[in-house]
Protein backbone atom coordinates (compact mmCIF):
# COMPACT_ATOMS: atom_id res chain seq x y z
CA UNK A 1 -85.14 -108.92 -199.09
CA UNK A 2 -84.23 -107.73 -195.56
CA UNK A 3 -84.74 -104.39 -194.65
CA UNK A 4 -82.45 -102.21 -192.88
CA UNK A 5 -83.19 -99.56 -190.30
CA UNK A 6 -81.03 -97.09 -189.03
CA UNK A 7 -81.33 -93.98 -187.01
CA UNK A 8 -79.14 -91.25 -186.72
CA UNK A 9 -78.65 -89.00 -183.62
CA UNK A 10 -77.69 -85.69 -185.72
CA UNK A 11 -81.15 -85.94 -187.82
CA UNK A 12 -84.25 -83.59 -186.39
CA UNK A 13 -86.36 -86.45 -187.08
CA UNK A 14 -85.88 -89.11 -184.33
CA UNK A 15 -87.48 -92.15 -186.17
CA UNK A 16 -86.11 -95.04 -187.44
CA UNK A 17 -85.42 -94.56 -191.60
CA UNK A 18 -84.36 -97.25 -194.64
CA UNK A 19 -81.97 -95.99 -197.34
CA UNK A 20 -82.92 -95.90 -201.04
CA UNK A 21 -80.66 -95.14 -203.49
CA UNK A 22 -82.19 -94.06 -207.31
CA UNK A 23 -79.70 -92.42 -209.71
CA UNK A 24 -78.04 -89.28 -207.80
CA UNK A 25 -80.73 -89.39 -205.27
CA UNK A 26 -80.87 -90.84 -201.76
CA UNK A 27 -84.23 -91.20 -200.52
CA UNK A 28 -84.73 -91.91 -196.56
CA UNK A 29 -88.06 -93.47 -195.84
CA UNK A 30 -89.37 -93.12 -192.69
CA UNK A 31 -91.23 -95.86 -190.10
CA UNK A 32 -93.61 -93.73 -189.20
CA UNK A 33 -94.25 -92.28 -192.58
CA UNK A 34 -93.18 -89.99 -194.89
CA UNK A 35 -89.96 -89.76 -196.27
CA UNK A 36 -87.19 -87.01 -197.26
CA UNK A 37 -84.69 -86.38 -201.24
CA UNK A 38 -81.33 -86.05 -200.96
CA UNK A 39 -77.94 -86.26 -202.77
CA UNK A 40 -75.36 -88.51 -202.74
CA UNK A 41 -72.78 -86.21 -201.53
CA UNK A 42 -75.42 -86.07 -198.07
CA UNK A 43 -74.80 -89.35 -197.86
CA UNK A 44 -71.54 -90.06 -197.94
CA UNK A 45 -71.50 -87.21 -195.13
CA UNK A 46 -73.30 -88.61 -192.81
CA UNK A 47 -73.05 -92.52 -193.03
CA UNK A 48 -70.88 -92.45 -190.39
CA UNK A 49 -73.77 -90.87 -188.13
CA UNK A 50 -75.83 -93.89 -188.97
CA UNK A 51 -77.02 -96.37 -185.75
CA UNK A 52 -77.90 -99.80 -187.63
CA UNK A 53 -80.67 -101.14 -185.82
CA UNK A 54 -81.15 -104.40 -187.40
């Protein structure tokens, strides 16, 4: 499976992040460690922010 990495400029946290989607949740987990929850509705927000970085 090929991971994804994205980064988005509007995010506090400057590192690079992969997308997990479980049920109603959206998980972003972080290069450097660490990760942060969020909804769906987030998501759909702020895909459009998202820099794919291969």
């Amino acid at each position: 499976m090929k991971q994804k990495w994205y980064c988005c400029p509007t995010m506090k946290l400057k590192d690079r992040f992969m997308v997990l989607i479980m049920g109603q949740d959206v998980f972003l987990l972080f290069r450097k460690g660490g990760s942060l929850r969020k909804s769906r509705d987030w998501l759909a927000r702020e895909k459009a922010n998202f820099i794919p970085l291969g």
